[in-house]
C-alpha atoms as a PDB file:
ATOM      1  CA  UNK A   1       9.107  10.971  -2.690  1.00  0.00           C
ATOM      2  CA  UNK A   2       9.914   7.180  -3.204  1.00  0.00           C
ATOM      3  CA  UNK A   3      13.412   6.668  -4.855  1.00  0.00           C
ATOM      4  CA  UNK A   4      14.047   4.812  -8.245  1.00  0.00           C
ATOM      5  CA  UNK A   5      15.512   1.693  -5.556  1.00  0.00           C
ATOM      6  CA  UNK A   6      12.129   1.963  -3.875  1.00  0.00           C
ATOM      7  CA  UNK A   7      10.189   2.371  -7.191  1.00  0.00           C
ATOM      8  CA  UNK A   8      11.761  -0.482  -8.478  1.00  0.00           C
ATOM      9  CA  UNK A   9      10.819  -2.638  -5.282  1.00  0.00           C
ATOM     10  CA  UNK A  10       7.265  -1.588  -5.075  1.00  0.00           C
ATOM     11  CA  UNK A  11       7.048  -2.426  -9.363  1.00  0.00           C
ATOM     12  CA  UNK A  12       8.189  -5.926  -8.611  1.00  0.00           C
ATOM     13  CA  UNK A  13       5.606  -6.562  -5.910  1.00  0.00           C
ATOM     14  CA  UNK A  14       2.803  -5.001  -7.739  1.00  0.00           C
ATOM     15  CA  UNK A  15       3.871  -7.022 -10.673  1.00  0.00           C
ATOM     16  CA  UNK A  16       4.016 -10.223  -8.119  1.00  0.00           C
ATOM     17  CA  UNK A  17       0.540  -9.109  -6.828  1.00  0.00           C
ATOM     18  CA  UNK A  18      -1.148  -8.807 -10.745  1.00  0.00           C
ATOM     19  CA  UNK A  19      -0.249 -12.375 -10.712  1.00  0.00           C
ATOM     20  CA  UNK A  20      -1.349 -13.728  -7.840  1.00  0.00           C
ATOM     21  CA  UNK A  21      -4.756 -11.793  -8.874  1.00  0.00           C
ATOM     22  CA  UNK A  22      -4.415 -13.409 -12.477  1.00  0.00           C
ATOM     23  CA  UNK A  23      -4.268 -16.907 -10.462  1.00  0.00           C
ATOM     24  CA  UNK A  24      -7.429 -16.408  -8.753  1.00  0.00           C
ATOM     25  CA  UNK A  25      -8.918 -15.291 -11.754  1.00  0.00           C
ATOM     26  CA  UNK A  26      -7.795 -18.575 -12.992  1.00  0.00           C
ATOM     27  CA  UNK A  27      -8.440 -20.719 -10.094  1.00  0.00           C
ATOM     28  CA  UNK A  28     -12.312 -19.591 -10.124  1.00  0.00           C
ATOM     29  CA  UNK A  29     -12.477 -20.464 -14.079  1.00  0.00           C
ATOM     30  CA  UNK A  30     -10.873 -23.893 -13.235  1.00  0.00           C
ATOM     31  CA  UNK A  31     -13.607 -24.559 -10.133  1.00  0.00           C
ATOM     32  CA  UNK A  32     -10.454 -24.788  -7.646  1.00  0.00           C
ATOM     33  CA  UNK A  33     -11.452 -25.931  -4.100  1.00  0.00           C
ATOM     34  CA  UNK A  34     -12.454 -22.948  -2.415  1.00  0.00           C
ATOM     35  CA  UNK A  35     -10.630 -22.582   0.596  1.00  0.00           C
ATOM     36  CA  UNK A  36      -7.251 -22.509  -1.917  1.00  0.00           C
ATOM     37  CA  UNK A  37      -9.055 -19.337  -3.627  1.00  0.00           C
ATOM     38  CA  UNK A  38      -9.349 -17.994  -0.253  1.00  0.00           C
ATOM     39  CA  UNK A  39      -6.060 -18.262   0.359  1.00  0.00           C
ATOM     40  CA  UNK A  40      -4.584 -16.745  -2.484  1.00  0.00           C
ATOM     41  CA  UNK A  41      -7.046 -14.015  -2.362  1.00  0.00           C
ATOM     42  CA  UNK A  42      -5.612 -13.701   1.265  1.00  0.00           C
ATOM     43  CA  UNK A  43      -1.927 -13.729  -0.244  1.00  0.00           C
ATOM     44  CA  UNK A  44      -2.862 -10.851  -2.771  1.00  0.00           C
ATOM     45  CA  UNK A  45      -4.481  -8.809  -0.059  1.00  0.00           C
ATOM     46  CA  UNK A  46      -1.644  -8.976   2.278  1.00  0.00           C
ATOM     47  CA  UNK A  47       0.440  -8.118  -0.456  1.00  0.00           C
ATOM     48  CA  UNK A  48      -1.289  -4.580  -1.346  1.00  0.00           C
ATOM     49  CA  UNK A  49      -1.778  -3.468   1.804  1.00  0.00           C
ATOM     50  CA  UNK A  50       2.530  -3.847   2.551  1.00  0.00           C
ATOM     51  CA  UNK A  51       2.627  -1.707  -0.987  1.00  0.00           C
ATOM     52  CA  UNK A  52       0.084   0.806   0.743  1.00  0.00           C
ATOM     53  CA  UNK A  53       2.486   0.459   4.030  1.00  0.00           C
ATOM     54  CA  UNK A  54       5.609   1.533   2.322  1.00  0.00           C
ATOM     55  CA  UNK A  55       4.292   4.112   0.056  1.00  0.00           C
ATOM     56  CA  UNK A  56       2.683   5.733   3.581  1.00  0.00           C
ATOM     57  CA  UNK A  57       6.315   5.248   5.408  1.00  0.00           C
ATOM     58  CA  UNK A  58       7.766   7.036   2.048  1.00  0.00           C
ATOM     59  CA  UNK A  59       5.467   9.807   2.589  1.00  0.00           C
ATOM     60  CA  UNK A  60       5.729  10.290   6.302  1.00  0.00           C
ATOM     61  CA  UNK A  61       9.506  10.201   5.804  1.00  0.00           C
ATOM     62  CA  UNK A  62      10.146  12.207   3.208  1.00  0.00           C
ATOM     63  CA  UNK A  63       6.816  14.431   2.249  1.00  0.00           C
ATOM     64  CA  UNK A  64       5.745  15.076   6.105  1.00  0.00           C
ATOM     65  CA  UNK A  65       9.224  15.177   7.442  1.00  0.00           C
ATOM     66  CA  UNK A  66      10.184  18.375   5.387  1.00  0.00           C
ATOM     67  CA  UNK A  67       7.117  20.018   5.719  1.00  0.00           C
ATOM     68  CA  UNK A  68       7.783  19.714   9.321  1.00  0.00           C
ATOM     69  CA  UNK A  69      11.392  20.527   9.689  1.00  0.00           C
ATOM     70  CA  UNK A  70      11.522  23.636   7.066  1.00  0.00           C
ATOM     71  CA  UNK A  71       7.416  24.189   5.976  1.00  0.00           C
ATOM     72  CA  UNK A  72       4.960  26.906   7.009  1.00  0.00           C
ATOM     73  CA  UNK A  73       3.042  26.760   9.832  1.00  0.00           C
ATOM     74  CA  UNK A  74       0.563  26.140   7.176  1.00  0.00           C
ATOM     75  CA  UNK A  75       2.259  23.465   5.067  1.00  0.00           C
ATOM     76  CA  UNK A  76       2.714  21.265   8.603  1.00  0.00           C
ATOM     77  CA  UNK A  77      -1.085  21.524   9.692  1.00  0.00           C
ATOM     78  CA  UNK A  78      -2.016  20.525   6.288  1.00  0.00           C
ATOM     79  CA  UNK A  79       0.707  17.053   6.207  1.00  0.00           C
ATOM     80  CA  UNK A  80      -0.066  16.462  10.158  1.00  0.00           C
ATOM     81  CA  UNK A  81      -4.161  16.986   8.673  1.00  0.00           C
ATOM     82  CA  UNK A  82      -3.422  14.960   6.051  1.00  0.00           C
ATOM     83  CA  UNK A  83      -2.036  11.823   8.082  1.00  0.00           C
ATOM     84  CA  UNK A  84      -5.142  11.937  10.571  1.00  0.00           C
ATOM     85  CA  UNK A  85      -7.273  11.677   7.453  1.00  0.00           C
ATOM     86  CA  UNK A  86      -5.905   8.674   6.106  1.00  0.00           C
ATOM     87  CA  UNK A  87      -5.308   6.998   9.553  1.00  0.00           C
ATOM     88  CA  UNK A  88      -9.286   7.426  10.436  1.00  0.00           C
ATOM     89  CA  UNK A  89      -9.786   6.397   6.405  1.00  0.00           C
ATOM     90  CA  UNK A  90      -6.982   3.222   6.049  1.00  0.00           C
ATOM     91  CA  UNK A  91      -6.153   2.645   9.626  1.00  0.00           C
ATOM     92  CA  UNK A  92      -9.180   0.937  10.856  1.00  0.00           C
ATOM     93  CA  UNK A  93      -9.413  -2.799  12.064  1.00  0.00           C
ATOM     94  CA  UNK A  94     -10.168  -4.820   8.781  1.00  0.00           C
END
C-alpha cells in the first residue's frame, strides 16, 4: 500500500509528467526541431517508468513483504508468482 506521503509524491510527478506530455503535444503543433521533441519525449518516458519503479518498490515492500512474513503458503506463491510475471512482462531491456 503506498502512503498518503508517497501518494502525494507520485501525484506531483504524474502531474509534472502530463506536462511534459502537454509540451510535446505542443512542440509537434509548433514544428519544433525534432531532436528537442525527442528529448522531451525522452524526459516524459524516464519520468513514468521511476513512477512504475516506486509503485513496484511499494508493492514488494509492503504487499509481498506481508504475504511473506504472515500469508499462506498460498498467498506467498501467488505474490512471489506475481513478481516473476511482471519482471518477464516490465523488466526487459527497452
Amino acid at each position: 500500500m503506498l502512503s498518503e506521503d508517497e501518494k502525494a509524491k507520485l501525484a506531483n510527478r504524474l502531474r509534472r509528467i502530463a506536462g511534459q506530455v502537454s509540451a510535446v503535444q505542443r512542440m509537434m503543433n509548433e514544428d519544433a526541431y525534432c531532436v528537442e521533441v525527442r528529448t522531451q519525449i525522452a524526459a516524459a518516458s524516464g519520468a513514468v517508468g521511476k513512477v512504475s519503479e516506486m509503485i513496484l518498490e511499494s508493492h514488494i515492500r509492503s504487499c509481498v513483504a506481508d504475504a511473506l512474513r504472515e500469508g499462506s503458503e498460498s498467498d506467498k506463491d501467488q505474490k512471489l508468482e506475481e513478481l516473476i510475471s511482471l519482471f518477464r512482462t516490465f523488466g526487459r531491456p527497452g
